[in-house]
Protein backbone atom coordinates (compact mmCIF):
# COMPACT_ATOMS: atom_id res chain seq x y z
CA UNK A 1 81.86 -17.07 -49.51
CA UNK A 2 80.77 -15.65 -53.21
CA UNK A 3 77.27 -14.72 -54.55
CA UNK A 4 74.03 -14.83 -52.63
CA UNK A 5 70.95 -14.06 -55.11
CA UNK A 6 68.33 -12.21 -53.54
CA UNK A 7 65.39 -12.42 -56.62
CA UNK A 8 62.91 -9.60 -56.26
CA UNK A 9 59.67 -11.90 -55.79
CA UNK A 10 61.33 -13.13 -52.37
CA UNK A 11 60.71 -9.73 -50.46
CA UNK A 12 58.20 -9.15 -48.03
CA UNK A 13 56.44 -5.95 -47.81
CA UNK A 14 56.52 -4.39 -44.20
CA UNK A 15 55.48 -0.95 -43.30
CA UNK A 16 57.66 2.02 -42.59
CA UNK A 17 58.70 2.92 -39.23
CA UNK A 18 56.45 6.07 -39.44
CA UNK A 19 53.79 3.69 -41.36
CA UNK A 20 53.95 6.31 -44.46
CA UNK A 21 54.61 3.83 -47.11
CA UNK A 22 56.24 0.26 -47.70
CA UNK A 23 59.91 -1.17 -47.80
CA UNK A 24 60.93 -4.56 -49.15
CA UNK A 25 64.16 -5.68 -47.54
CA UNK A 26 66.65 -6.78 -50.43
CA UNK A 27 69.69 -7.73 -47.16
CA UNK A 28 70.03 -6.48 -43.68
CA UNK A 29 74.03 -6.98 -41.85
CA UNK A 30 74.07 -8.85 -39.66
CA UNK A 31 70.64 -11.04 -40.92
CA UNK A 32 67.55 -10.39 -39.09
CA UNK A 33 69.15 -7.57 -36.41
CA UNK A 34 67.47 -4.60 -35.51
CA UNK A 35 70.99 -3.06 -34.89
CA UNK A 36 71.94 -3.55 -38.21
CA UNK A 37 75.71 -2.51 -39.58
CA UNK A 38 73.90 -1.76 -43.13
CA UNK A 39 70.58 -2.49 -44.53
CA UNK A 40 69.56 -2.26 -48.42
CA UNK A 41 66.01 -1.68 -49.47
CA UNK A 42 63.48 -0.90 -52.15
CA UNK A 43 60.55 1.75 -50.76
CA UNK A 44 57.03 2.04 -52.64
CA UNK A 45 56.48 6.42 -52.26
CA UNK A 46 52.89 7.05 -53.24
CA UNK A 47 52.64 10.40 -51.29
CA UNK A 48 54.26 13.55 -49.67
CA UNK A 49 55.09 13.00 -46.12
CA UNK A 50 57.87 12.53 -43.41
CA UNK A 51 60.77 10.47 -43.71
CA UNK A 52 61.43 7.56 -40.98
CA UNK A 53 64.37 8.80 -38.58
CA UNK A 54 67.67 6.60 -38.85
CA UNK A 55 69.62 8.20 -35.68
CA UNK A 56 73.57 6.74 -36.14
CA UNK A 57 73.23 5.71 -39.88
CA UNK A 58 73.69 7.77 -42.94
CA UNK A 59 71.23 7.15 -45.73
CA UNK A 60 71.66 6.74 -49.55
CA UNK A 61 68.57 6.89 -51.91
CA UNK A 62 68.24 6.57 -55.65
CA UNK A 63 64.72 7.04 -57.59
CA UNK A 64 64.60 4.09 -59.57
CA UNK A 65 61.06 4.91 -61.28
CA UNK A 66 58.75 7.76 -61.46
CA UNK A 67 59.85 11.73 -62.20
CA UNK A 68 61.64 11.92 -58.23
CA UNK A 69 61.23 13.72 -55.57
CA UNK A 70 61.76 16.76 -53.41
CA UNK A 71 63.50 15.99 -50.43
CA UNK A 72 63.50 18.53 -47.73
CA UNK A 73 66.71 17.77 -45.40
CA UNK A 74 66.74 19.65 -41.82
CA UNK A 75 64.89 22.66 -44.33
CA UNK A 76 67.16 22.19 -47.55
CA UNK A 77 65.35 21.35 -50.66
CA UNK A 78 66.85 18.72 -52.63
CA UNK A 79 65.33 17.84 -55.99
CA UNK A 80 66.41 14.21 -56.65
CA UNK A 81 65.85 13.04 -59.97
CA UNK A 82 66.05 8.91 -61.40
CA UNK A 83 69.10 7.24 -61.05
CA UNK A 84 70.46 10.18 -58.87
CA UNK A 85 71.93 8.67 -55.97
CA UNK A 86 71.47 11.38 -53.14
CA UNK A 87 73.02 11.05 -49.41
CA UNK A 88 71.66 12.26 -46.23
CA UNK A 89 72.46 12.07 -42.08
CA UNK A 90 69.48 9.35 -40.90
CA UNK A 91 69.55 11.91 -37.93
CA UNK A 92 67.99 14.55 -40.15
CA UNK A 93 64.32 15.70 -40.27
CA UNK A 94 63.38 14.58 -43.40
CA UNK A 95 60.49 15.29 -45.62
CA UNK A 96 59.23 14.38 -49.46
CA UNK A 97 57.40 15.96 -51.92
CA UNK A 98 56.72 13.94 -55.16
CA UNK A 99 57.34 15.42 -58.68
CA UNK A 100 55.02 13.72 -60.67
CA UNK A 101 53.74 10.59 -59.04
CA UNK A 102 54.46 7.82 -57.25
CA UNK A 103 58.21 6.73 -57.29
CA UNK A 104 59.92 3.71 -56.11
CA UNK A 105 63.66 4.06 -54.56
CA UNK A 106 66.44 2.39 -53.57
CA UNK A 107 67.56 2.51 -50.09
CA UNK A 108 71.12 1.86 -48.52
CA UNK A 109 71.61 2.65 -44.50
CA UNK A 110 75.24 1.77 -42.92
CA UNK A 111 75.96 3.04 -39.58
CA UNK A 112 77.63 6.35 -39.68
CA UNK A 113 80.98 6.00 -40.10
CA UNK A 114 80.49 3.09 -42.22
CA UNK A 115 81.33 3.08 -45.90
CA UNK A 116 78.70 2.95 -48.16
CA UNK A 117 77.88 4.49 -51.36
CA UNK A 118 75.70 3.54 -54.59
CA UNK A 119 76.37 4.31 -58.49
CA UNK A 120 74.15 3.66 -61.31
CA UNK A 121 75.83 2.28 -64.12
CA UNK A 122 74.57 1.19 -67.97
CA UNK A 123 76.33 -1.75 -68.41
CA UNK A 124 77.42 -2.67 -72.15
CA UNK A 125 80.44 -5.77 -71.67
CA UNK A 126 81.28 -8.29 -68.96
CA UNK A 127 81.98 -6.53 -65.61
CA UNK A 128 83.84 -7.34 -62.73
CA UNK A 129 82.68 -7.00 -59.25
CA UNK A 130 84.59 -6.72 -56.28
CA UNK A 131 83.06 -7.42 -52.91
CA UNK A 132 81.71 -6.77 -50.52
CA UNK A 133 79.02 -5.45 -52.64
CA UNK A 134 75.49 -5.32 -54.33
CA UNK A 135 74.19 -5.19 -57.27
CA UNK A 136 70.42 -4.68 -58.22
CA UNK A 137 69.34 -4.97 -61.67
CA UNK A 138 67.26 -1.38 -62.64
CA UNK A 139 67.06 -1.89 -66.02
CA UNK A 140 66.89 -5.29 -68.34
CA UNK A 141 68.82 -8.91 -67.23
CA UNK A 142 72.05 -10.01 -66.66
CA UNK A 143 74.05 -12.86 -65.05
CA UNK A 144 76.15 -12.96 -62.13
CA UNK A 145 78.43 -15.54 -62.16
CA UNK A 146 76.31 -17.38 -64.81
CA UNK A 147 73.24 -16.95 -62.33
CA UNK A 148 70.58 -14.95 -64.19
CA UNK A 149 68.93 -12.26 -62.87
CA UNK A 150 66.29 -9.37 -63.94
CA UNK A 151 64.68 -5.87 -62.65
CA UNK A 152 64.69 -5.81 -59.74
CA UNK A 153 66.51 -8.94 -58.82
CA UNK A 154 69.78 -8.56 -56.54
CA UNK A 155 72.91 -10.30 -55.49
CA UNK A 156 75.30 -10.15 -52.91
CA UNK A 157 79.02 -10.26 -53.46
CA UNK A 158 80.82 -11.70 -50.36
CA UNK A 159 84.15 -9.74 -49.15
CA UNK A 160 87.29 -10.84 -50.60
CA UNK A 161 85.30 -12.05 -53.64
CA UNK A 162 85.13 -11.52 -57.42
CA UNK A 163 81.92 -12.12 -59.74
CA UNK A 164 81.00 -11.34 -63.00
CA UNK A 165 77.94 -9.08 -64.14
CA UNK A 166 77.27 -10.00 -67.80
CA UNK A 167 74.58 -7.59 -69.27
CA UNK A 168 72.02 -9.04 -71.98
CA UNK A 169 71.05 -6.34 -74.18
CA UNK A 170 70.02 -2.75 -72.90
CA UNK A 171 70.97 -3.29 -68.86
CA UNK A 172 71.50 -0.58 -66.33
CA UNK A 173 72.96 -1.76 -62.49
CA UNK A 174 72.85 -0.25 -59.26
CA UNK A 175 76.04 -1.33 -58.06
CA UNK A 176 76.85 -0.89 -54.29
CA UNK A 177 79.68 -0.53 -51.77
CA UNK A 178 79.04 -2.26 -48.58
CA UNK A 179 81.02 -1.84 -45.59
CA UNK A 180 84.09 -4.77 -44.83
């Protein structure tokens, strides 16, 4: 139990389930299972189109660069802007519209039911985090636990575990509730 780093340049680009763009895996629950309890993501968006279906999970999404999106959810428009995080039934026909451009977002899925949510938060003094959680640098560096990490690096905070984000300078987190 404690911290698992998960640095950016270790993700491996696999195509979307619809094969409309690109996801890099940052952790899947349980490792490596298809029926996964919660999986957390980074998407490259380069153009409008469909959304993959996720029947059973609930999905959160947060722009992390580029203008956002238009998300059209079973026919409601959404406009999501960056650092928004916006949450949506994985059942639900799902389109996007970009902005102004090609975006890249952050991705949580936990099986509905599940607990899950993300927060973006600017991060100016030492900062405890609870797990289980995430954390993915979106803006500057910081350390976790003393282990240093930088956009877009992550780490994983085991349950029943406490670590410490240190920012260095201008540093904004995702930081994310996972299910027990």
């Amino acid at each position: 139990m404690g911290v698992t780093l998960l640095p950016a340049v270790d993700r491996v680009a696999v195509a979307w389930r619809n094969g409309g763009g690109i996801t890099r895996e940052i952790f899947v629950h349980p490792p490596g299972a298809d029926n996964y309890r919660w999986r957390l993501s980074i998407a490259d968006v380069s153009e409008d189109g469909p959304f993959s279906a996720f029947p059973g999970y609930r999905r959160m999404i947060t722009v992390l660069t580029g203008v956002g999106m238009r998300l059209t959810v079973d026919g409601a428009e959404h406009d999501i802007g960056p650092l928004e995080p916006f949450a949506f039934d994985g059942d639900a026909q799902t389109t996007c519209t970009l902005l102004g451009g090609p975006i890249t977002d952050l991705n949580l899925i936990v099986r509905t039911g599940d607990r899950g949510a993300v927060r973006v938060v600017d991060v100016t003094e030492p900062l405890t985090v609870t797990g289980p959680a995430g954390i993915v640098v979106v803006r500057g560096t910081a350390t976790v636990d003393g282990h240093p990490l930088r956009s877009p690096d992550a780490a994983l905070v085991d349950r029943a575990t406490d670590a410490t984000l240190q920012p260095h300078g201008a540093t904004s987190v995702a930081l994310i509730d996972l299910p027990a």
